[in-house]
C-alpha atoms as a PDB file:
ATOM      1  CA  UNK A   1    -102.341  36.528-115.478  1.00  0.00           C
ATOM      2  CA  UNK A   2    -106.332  36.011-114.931  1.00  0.00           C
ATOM      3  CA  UNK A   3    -108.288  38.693-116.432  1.00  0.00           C
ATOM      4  CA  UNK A   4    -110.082  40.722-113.834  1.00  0.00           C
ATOM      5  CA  UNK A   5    -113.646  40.171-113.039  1.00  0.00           C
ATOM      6  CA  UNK A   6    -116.185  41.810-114.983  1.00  0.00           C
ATOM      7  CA  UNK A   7    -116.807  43.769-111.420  1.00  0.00           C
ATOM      8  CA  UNK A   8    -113.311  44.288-110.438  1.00  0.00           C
ATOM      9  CA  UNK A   9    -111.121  47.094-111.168  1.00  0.00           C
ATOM     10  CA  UNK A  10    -107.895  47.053-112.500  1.00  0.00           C
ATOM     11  CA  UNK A  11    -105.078  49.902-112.732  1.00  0.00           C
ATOM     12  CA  UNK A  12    -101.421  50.197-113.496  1.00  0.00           C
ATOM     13  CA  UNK A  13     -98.261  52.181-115.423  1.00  0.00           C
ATOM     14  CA  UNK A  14     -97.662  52.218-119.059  1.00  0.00           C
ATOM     15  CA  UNK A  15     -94.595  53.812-120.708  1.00  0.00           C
ATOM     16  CA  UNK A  16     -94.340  54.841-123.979  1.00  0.00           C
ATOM     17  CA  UNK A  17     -90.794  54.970-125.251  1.00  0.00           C
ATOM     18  CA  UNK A  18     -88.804  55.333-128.313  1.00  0.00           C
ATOM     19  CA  UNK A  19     -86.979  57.947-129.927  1.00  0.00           C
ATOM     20  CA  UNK A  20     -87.864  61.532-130.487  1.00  0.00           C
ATOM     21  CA  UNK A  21     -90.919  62.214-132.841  1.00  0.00           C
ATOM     22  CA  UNK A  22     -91.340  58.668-132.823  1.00  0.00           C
ATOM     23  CA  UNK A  23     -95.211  59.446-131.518  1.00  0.00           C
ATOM     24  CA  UNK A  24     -95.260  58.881-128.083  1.00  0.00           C
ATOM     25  CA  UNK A  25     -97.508  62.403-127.805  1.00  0.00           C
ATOM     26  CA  UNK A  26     -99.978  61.575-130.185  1.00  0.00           C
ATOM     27  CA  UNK A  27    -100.220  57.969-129.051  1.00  0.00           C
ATOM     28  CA  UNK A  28    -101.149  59.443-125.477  1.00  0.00           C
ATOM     29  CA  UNK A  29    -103.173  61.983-126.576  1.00  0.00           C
ATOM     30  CA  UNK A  30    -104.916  59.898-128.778  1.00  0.00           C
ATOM     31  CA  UNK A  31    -104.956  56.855-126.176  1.00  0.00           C
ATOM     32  CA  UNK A  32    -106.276  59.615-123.813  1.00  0.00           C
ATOM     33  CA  UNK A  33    -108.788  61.284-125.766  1.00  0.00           C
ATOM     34  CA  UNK A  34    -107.871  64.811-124.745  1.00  0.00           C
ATOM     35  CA  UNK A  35    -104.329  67.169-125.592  1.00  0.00           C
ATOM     36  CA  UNK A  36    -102.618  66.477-122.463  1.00  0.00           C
ATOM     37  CA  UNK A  37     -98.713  66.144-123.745  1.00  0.00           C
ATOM     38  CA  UNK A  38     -97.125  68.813-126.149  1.00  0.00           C
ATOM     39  CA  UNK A  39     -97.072  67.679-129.615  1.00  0.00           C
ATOM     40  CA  UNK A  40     -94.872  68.916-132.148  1.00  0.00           C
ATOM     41  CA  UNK A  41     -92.419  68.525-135.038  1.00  0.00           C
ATOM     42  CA  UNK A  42     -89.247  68.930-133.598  1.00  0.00           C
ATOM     43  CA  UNK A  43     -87.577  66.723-131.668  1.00  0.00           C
ATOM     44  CA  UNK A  44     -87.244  66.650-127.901  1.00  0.00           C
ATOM     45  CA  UNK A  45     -89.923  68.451-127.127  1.00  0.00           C
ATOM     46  CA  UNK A  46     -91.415  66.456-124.064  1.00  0.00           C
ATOM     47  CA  UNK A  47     -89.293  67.206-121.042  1.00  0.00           C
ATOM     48  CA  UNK A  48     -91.601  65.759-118.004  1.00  0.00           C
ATOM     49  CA  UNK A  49     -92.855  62.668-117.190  1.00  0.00           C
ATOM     50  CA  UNK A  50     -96.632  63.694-118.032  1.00  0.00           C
ATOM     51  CA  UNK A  51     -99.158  61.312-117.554  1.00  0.00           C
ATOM     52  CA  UNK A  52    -102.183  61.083-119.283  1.00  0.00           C
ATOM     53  CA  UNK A  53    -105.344  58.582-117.862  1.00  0.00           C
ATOM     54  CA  UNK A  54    -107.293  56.278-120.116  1.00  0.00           C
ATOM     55  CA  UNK A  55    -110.222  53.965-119.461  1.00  0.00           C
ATOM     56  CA  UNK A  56    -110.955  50.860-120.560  1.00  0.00           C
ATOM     57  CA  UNK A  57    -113.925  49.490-119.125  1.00  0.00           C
ATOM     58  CA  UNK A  58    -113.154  48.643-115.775  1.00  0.00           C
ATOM     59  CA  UNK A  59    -108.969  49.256-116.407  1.00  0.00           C
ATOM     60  CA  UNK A  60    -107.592  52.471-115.828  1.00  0.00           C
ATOM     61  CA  UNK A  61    -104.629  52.792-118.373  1.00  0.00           C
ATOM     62  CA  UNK A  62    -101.822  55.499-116.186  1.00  0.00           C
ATOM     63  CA  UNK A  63     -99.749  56.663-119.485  1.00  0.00           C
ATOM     64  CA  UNK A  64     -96.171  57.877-118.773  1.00  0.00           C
ATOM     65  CA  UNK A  65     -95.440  59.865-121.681  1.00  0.00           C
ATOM     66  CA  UNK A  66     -91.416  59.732-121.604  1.00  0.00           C
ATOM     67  CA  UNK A  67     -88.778  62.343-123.223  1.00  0.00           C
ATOM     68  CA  UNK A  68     -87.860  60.181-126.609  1.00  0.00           C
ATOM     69  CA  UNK A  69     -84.167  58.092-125.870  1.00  0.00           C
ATOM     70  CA  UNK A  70     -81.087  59.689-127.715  1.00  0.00           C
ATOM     71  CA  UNK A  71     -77.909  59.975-127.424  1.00  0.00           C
ATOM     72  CA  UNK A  72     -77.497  62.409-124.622  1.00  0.00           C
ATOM     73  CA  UNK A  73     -75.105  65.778-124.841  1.00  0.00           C
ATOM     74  CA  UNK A  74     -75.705  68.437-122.155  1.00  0.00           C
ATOM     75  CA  UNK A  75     -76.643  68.348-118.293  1.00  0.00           C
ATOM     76  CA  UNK A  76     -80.563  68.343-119.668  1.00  0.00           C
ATOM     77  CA  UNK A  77     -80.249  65.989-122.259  1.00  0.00           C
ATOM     78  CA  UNK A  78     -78.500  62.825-119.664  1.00  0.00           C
ATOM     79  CA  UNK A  79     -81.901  64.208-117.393  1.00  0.00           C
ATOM     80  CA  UNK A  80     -84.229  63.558-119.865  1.00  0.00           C
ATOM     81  CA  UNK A  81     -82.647  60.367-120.658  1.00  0.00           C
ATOM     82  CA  UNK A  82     -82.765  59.607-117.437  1.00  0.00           C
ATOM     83  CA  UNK A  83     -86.553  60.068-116.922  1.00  0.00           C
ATOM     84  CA  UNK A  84     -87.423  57.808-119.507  1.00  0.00           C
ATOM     85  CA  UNK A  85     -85.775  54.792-118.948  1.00  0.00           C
ATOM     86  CA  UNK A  86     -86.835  55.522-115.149  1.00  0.00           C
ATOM     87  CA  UNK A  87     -90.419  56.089-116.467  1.00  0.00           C
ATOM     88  CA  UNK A  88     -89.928  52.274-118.061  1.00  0.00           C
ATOM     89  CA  UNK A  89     -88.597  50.777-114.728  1.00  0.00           C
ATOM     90  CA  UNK A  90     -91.397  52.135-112.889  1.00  0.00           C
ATOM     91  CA  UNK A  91     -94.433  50.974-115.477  1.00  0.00           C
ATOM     92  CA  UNK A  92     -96.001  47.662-115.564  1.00  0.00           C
ATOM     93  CA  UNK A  93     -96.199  47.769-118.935  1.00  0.00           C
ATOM     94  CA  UNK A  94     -93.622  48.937-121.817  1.00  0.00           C
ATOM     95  CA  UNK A  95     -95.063  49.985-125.589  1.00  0.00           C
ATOM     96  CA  UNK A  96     -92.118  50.947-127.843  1.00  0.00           C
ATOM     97  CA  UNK A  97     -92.688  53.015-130.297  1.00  0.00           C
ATOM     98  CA  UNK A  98     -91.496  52.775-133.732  1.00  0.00           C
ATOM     99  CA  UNK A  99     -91.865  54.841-137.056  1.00  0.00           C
ATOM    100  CA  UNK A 100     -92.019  52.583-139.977  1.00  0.00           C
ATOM    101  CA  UNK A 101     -90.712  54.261-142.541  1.00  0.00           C
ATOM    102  CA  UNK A 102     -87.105  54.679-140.334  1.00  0.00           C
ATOM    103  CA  UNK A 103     -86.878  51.271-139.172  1.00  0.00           C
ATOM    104  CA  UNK A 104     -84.097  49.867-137.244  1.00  0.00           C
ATOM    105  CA  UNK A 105     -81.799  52.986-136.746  1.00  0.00           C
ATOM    106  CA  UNK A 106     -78.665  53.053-134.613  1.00  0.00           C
ATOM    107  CA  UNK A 107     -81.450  54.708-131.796  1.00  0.00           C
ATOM    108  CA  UNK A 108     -83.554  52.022-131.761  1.00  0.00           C
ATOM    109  CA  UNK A 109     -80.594  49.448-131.635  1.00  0.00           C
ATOM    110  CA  UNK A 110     -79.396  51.456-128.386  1.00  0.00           C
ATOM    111  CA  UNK A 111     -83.214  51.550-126.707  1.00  0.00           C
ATOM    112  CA  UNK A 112     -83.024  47.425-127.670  1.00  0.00           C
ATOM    113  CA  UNK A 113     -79.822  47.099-125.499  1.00  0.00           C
ATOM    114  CA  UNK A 114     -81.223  49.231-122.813  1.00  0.00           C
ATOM    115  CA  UNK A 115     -84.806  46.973-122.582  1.00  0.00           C
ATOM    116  CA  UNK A 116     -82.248  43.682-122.085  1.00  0.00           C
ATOM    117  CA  UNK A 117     -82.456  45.077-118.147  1.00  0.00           C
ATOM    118  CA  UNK A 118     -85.307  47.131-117.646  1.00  0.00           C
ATOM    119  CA  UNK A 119     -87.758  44.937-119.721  1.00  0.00           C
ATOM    120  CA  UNK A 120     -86.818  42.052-117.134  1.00  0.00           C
ATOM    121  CA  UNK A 121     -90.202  41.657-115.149  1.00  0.00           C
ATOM    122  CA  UNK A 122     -92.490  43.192-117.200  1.00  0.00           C
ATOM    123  CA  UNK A 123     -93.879  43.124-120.478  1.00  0.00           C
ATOM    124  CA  UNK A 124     -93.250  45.345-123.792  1.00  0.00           C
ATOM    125  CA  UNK A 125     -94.888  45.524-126.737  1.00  0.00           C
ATOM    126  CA  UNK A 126     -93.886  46.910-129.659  1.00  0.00           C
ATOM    127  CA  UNK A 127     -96.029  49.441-131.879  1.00  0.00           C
ATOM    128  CA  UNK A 128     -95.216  50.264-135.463  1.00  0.00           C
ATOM    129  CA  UNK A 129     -96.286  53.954-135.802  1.00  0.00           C
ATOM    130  CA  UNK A 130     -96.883  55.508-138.945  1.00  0.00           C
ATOM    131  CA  UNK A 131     -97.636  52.534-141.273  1.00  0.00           C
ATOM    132  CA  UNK A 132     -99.760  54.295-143.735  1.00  0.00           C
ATOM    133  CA  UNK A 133     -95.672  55.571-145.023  1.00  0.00           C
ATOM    134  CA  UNK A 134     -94.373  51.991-145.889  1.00  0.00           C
ATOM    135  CA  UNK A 135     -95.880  49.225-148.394  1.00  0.00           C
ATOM    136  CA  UNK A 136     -97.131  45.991-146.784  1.00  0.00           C
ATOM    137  CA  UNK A 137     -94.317  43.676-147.369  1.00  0.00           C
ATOM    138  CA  UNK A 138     -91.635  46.105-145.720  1.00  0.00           C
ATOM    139  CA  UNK A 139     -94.169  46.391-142.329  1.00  0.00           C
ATOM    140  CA  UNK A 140     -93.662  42.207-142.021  1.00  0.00           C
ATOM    141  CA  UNK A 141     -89.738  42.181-142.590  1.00  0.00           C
ATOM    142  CA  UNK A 142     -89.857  45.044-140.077  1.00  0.00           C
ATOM    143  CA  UNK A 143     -91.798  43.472-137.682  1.00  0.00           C
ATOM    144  CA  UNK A 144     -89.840  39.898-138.353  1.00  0.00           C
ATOM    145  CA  UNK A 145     -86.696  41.889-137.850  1.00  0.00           C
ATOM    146  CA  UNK A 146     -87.774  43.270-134.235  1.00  0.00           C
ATOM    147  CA  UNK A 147     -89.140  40.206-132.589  1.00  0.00           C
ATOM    148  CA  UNK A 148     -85.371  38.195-133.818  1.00  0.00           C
ATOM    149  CA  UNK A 149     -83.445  41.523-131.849  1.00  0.00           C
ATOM    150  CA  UNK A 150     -86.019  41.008-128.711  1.00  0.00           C
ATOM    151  CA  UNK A 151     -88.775  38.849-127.824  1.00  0.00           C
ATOM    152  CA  UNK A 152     -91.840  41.686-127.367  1.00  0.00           C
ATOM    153  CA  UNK A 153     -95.371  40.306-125.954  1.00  0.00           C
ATOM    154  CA  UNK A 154     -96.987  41.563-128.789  1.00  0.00           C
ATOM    155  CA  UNK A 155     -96.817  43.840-132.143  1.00  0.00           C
ATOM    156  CA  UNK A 156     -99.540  46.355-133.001  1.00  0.00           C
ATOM    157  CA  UNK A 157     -99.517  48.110-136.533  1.00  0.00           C
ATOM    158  CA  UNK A 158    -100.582  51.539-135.430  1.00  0.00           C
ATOM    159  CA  UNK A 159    -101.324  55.103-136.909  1.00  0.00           C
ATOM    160  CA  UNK A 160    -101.163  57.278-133.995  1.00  0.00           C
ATOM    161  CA  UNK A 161    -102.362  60.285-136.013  1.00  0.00           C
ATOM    162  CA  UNK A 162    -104.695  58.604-137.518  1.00  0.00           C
ATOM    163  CA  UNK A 163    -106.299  56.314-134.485  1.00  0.00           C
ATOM    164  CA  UNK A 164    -105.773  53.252-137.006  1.00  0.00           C
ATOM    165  CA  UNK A 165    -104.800  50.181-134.441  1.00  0.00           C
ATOM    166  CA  UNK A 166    -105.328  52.070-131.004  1.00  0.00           C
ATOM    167  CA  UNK A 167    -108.257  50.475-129.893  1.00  0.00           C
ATOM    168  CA  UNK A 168    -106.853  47.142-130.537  1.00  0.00           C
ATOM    169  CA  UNK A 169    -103.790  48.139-128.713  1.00  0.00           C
ATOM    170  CA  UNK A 170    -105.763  49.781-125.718  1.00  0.00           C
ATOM    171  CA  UNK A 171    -107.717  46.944-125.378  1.00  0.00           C
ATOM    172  CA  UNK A 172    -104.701  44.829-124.867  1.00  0.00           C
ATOM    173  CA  UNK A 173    -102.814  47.007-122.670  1.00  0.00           C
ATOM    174  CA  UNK A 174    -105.785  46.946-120.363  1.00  0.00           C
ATOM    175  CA  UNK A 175    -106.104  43.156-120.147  1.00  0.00           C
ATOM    176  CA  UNK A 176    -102.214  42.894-119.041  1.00  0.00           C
ATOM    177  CA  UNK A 177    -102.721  45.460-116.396  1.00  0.00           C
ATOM    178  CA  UNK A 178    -102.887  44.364-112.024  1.00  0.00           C
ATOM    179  CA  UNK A 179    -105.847  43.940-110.310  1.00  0.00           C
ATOM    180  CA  UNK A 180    -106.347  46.654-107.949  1.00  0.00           C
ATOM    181  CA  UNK A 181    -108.594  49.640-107.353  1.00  0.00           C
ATOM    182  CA  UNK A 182    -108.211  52.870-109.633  1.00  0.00           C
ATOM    183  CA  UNK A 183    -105.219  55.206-108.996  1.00  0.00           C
ATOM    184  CA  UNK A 184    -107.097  58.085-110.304  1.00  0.00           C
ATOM    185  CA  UNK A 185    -110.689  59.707-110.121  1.00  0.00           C
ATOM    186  CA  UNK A 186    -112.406  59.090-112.744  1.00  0.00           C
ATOM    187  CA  UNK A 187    -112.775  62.663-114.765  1.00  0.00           C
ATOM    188  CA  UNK A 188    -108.943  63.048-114.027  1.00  0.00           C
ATOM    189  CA  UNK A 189    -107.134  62.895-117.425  1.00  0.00           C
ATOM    190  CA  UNK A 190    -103.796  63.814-116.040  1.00  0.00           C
ATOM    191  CA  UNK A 191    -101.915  63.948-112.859  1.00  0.00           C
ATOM    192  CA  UNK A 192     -99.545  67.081-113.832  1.00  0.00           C
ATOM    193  CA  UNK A 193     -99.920  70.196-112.029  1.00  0.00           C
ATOM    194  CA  UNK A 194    -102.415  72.940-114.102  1.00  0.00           C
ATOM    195  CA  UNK A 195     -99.645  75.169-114.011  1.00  0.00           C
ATOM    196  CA  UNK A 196     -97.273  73.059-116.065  1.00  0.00           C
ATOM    197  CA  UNK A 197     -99.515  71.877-118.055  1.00  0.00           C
ATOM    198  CA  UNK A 198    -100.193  75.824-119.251  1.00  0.00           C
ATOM    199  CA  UNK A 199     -96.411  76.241-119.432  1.00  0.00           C
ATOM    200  CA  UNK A 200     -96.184  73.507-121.506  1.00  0.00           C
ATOM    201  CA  UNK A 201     -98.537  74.804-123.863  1.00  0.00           C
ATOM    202  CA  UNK A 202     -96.863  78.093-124.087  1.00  0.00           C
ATOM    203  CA  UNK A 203     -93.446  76.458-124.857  1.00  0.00           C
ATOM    204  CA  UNK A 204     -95.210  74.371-127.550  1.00  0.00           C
ATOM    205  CA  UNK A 205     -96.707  77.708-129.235  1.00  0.00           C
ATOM    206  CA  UNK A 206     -93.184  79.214-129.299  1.00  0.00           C
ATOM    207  CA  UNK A 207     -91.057  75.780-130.193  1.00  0.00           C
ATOM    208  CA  UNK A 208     -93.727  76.003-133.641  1.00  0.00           C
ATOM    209  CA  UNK A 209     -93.241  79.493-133.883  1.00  0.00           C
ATOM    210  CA  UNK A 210     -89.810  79.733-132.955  1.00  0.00           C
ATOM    211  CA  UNK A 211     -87.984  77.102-135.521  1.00  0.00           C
ATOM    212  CA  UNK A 212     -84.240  77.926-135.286  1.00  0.00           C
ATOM    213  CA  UNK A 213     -82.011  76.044-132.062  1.00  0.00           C
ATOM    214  CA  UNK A 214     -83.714  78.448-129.617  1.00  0.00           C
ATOM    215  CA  UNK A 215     -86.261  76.464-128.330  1.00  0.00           C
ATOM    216  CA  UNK A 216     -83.797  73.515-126.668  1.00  0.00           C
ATOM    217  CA  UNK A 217     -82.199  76.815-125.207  1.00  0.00           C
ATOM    218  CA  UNK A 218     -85.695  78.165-123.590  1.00  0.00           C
ATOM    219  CA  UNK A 219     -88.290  77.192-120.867  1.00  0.00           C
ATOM    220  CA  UNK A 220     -91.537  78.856-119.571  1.00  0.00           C
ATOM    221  CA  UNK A 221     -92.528  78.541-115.866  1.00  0.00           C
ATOM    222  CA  UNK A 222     -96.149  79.951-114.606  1.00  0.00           C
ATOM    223  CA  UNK A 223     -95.094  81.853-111.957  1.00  0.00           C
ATOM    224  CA  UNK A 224     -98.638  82.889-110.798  1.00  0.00           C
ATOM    225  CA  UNK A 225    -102.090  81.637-111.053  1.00  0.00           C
ATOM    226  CA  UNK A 226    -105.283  83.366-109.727  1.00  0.00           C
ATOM    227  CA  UNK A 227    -108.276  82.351-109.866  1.00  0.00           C
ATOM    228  CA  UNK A 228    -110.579  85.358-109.741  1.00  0.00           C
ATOM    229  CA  UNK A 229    -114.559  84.960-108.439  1.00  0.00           C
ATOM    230  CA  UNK A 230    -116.354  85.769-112.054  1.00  0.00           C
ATOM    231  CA  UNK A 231    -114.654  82.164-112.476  1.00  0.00           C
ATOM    232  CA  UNK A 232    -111.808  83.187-114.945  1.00  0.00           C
ATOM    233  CA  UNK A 233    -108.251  82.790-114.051  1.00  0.00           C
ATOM    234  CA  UNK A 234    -104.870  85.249-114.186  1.00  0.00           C
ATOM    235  CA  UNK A 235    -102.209  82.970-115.160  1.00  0.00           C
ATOM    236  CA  UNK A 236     -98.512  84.264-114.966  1.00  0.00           C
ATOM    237  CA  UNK A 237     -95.989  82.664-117.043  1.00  0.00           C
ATOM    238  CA  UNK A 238     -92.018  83.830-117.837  1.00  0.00           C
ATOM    239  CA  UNK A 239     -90.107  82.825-120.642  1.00  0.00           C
ATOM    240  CA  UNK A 240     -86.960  81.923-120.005  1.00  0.00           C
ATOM    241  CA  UNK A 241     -83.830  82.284-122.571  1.00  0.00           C
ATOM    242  CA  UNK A 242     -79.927  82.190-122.059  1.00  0.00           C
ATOM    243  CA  UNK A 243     -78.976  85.032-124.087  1.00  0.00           C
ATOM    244  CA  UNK A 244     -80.809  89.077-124.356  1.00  0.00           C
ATOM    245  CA  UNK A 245     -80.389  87.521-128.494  1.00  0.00           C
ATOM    246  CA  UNK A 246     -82.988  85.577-127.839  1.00  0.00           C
ATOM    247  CA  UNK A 247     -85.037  87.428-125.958  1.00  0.00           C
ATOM    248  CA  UNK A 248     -85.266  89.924-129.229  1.00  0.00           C
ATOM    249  CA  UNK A 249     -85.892  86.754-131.062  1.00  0.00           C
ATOM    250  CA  UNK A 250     -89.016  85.525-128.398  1.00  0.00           C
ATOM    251  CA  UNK A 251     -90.107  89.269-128.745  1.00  0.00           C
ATOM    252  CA  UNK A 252     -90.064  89.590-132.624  1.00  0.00           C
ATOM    253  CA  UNK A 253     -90.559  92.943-134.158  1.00  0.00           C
ATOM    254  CA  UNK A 254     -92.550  95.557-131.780  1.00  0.00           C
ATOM    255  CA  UNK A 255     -93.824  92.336-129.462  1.00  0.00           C
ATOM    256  CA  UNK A 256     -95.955  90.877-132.160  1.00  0.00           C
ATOM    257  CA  UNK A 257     -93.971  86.954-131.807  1.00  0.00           C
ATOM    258  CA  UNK A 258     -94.882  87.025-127.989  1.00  0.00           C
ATOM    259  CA  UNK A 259     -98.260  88.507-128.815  1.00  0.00           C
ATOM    260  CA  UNK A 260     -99.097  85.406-131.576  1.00  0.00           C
ATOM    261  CA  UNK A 261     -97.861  83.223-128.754  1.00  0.00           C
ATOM    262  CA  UNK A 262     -99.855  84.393-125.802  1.00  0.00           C
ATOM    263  CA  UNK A 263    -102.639  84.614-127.650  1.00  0.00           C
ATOM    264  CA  UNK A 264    -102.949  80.881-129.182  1.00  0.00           C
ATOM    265  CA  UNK A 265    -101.566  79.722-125.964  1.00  0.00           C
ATOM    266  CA  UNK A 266    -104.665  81.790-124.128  1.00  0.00           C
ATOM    267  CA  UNK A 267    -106.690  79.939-126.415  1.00  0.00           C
ATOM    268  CA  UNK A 268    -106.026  76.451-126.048  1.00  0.00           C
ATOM    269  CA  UNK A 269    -105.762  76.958-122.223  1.00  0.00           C
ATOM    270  CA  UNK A 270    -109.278  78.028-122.595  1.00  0.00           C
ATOM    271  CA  UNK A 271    -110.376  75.772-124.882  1.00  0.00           C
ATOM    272  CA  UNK A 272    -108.740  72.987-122.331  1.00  0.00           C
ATOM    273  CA  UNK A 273    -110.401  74.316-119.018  1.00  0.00           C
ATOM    274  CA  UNK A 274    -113.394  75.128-120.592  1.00  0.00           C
ATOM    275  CA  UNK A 275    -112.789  78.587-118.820  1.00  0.00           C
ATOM    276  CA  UNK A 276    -111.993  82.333-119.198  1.00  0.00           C
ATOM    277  CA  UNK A 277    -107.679  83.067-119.399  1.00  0.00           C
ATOM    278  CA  UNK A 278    -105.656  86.393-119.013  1.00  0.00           C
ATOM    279  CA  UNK A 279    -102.341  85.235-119.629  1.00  0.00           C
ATOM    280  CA  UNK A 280     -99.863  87.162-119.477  1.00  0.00           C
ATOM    281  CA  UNK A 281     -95.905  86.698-120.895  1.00  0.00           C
ATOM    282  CA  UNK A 282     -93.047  88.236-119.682  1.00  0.00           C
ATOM    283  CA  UNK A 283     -89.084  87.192-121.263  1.00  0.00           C
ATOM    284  CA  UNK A 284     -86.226  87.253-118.945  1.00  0.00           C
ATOM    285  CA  UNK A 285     -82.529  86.268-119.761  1.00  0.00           C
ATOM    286  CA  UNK A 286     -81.696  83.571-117.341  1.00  0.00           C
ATOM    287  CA  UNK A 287     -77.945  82.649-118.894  1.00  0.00           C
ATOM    288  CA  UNK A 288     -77.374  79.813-116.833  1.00  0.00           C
ATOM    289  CA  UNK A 289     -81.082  78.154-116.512  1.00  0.00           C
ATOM    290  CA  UNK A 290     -79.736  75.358-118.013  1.00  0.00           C
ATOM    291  CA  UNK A 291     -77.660  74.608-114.804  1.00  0.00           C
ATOM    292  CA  UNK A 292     -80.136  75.324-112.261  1.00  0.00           C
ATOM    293  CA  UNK A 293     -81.666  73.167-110.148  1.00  0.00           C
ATOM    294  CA  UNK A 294     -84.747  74.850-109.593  1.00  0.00           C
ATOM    295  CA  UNK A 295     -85.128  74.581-113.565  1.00  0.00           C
ATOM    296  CA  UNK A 296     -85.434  70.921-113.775  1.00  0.00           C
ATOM    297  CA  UNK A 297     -87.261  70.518-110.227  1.00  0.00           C
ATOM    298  CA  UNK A 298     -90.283  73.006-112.702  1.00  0.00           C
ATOM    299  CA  UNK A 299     -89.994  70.493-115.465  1.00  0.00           C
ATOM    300  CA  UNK A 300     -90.610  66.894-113.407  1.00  0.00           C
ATOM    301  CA  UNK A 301     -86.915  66.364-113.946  1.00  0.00           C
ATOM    302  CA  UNK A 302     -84.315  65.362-111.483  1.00  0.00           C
ATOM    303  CA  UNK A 303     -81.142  68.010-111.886  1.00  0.00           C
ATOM    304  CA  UNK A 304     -79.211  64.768-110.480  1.00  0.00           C
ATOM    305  CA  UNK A 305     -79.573  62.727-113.387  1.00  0.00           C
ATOM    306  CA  UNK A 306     -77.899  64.832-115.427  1.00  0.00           C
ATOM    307  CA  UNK A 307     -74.565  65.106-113.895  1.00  0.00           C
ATOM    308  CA  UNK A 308     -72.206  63.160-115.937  1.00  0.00           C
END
């Protein structure tokens, strides 16, 4: 592929994919310069497709940050599986992500088989993620050890959390990417609605808070947003649980777990935005969210690829 002229423009889809808490998150985030995808320790915590927008002088980089690939259980689980190998099919360019220190696991052996057919066409590149955990010598039988299972573009040694590597590998992502004009203004870091973005940080505050099985069983929708004319914004979220258990749980004692959770939610929305935020939370038992539609429609996902 000719690199594009110093004057032209060039634009296209990256995925990131790999298991859960591989990095994807922090590679965006970090690849993106601003917190646009929820990042946190527990697994399977990005449900939607979110996209995050680098640039790279004259590229724009269109980063589809995918659910991480594992071995699907429930109705949402075969969803979110869904939306990341269709996030792959649709990019122009694949990065899998790898944590060094775990290696080749029986995941990564399953994302392999699945790249056989939607790698064909475009290329992938694989990223070793967290390399400041493993010695030197282990990092080149890894990497020797990957390119024998499937013949990736490149390798990049990469600490997402750190930045080590990511310049290198954004630099290189934007070389491989079409000709064509941008897909995105400029000042436009990500193409998800402001209103899931804000649920998504809510559901991050209570998935750290919150560190029992509840918060796979739990979703927040912003039900309302008004902007008001001294230029602040009344944003209306519910919480969504399957049982009243957990609703007691999302409460905590006298309100004060959906209090702590409002209020660093309120303050990162601000801090995002720039902006004055009165959020306000409200719980509601929803037993059979989980099965509805409308649920997945909120999250980016499509209640279709779920069915079994």
């Amino acid at each position: 592929m000719s690199s594009p002229e110093s004057t032209g423009q060039s634009a296209g889809f990256i995925a990131l994919i790999g298991e859960p808490n591989a990095g994807k998150s922090t590679l965006l985030n970090r690849m993106v310069g601003a917190k646009v995808s929820i990042v946190t320790h527990k697994v399977q915590t990005t449900r939607a497709r979110i996209r995050g927008v680098a640039m790279e002088g004259n590229a724009q980089l269109v980063f589809v940050d995918t659910p991480g690939l594992f071995q699907p259980r429930r109705r949402l689980d075969r969803a979110m599986v869904a939306a990341a190998w269709g996030g792959a099919s649709d990019a122009d360019v694949v990065v899998l992500l790898i944590e060094a220190h775990r290696g080749v696991t029986e995941g990564v052996e399953r994302i392999l088989e699945g790249l056989a057919e939607v790698g064909q066409g475009r290329k992938v590149a694989l990223a070793i993620n967290k390399i400041d955990r493993v010695e030197a010598p282990v990092l080149l039988g890894l990497t020797q050890k990957l390119n024998e299972l499937y013949p990736f573009a490149e390798t990049f040694m990469i600490s997402a959390e750190k930045g080590h590597g990511v310049d290198v590998l954004r630099k290189w992502l934007a070389d491989e990417l079409p000709e064509g004009p941008w897909l995105y203004p400029e000042d436009q870091i990500a193409d998800l609605p402001m209103r899931m973005i804000a649920a998504e940080m809510t559901r991050e505050k209570l998935t750290l808070r919150l560190h029992q099985e509840l918060p796979y069983q739990l979703t927040v929708e912003t039900e309302n947003w008004e902007e008001r004319p001294d230029g602040s914004a009344r944003v209306d979220q519910l919480v969504y649980v399957v049982r009243d258990g957990h609703k007691g749980i999302v409460l905590g004692n006298k309100g004060e777990t959906i209090k702590a959770v409002g209020k660093a939610a309120r303050e990162e929305l601000e801090e995002f935005l720039g902006r004055r935020i009165h959020l306000f939370l409200q719980v509601k038992v929803r037993a059979n969210w989980l099965e509805e539609a409308e649920r997945y429609t909120e999250m980016g996902l499509d209640f279709k690829d779920g069915n079994t």
